[in-house]
C-alpha atoms as a PDB file:
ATOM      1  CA  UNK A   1      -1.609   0.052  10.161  1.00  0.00           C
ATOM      2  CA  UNK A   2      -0.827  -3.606   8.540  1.00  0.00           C
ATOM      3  CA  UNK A   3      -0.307  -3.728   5.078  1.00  0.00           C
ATOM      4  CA  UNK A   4      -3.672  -5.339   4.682  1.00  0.00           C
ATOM      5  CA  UNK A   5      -5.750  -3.088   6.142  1.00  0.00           C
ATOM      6  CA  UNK A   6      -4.184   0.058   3.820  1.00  0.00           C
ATOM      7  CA  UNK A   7      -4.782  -2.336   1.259  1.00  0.00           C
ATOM      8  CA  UNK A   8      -8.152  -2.979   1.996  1.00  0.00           C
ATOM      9  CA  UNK A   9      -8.828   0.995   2.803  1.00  0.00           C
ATOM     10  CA  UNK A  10      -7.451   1.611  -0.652  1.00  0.00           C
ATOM     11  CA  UNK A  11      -9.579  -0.530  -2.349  1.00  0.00           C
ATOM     12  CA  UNK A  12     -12.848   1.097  -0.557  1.00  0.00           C
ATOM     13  CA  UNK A  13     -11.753   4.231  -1.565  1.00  0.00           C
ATOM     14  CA  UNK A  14     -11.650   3.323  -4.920  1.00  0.00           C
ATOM     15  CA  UNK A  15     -14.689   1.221  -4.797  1.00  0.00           C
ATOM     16  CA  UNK A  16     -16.030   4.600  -3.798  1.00  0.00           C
ATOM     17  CA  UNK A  17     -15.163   6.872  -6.269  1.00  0.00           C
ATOM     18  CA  UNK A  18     -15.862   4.677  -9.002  1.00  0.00           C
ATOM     19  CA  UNK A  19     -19.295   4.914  -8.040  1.00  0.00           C
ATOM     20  CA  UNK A  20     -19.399   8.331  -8.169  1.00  0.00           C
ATOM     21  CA  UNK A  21     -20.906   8.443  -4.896  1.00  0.00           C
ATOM     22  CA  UNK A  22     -18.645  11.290  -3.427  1.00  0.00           C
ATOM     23  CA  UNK A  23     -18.356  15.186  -4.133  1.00  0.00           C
ATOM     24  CA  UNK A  24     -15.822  16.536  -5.646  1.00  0.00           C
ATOM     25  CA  UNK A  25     -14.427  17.726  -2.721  1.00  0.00           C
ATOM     26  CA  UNK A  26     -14.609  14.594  -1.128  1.00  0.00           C
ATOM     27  CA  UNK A  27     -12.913  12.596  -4.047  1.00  0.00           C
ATOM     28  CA  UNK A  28     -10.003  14.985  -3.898  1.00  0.00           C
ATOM     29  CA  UNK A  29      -9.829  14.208  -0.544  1.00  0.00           C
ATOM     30  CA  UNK A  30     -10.129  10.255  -1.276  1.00  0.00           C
ATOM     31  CA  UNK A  31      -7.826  10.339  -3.817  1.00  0.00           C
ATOM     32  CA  UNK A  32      -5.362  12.066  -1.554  1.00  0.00           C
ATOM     33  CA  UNK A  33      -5.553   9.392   1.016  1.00  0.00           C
ATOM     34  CA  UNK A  34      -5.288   6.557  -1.966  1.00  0.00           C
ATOM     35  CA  UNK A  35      -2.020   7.931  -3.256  1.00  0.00           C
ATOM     36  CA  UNK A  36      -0.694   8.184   0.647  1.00  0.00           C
ATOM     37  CA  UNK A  37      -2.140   4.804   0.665  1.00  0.00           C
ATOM     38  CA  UNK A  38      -0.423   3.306  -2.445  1.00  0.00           C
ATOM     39  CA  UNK A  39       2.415   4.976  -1.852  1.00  0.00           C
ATOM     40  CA  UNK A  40       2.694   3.503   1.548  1.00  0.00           C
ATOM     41  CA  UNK A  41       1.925   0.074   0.219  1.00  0.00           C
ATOM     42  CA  UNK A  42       4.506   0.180  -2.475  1.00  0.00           C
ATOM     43  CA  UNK A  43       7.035   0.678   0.132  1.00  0.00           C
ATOM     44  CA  UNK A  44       5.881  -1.877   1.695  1.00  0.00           C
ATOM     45  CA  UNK A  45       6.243  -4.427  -0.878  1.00  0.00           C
ATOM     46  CA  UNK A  46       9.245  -2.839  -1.959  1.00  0.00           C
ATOM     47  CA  UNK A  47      11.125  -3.875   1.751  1.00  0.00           C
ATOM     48  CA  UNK A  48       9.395  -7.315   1.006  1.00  0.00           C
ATOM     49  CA  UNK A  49      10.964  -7.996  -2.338  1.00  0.00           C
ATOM     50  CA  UNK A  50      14.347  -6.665  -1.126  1.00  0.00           C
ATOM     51  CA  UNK A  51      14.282  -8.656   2.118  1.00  0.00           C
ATOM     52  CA  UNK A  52      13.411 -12.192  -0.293  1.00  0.00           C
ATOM     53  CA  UNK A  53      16.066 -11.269  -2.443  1.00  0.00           C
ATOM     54  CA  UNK A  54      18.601 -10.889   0.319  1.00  0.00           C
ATOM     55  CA  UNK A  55      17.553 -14.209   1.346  1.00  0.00           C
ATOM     56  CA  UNK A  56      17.652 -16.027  -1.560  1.00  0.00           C
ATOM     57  CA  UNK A  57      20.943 -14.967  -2.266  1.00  0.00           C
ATOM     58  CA  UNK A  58      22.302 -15.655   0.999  1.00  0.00           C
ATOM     59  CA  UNK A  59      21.056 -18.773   0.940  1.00  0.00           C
ATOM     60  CA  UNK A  60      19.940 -17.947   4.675  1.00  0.00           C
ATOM     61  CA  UNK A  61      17.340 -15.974   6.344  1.00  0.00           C
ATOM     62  CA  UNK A  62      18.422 -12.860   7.970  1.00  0.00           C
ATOM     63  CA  UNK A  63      16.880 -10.851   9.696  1.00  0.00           C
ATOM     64  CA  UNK A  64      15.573  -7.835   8.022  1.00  0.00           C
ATOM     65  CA  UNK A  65      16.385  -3.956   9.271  1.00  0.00           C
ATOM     66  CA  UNK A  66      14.594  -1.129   7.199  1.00  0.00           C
END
């Protein structure tokens, strides 16, 4: 899954269980999935930042191996 579309499932979830429309089961459940989510996002952006830092140090683009 693109790190849009976790994004954008992330933000439903939340949109969600701010509105209190789920039970309490089900917001465990959906907050389960959001922390998976965020957690997969953050490494995301975290292989982001380190591959624009490698290249702006370089001075070149490289390309980038997790």
């Amino acid at each position: 899954m693109k790190f849009e579309d976790k994004l954008k499932k992330l933000e439903q979830l939340v949109s969600k269980m701010e509105a209190g429309e789920l039970s309490l089961d089900d917001m465990i459940t959906a907050f389960e999935e959001g922390r998976r989510l965020a957690d997969e996002c953050q490494q995301s952006l975290d292989s982001i930042r380190l591959r624009i830092e490698k290249v702006t140090k370089a001075g070149e683009v490289e390309e980038f191996k997790a």
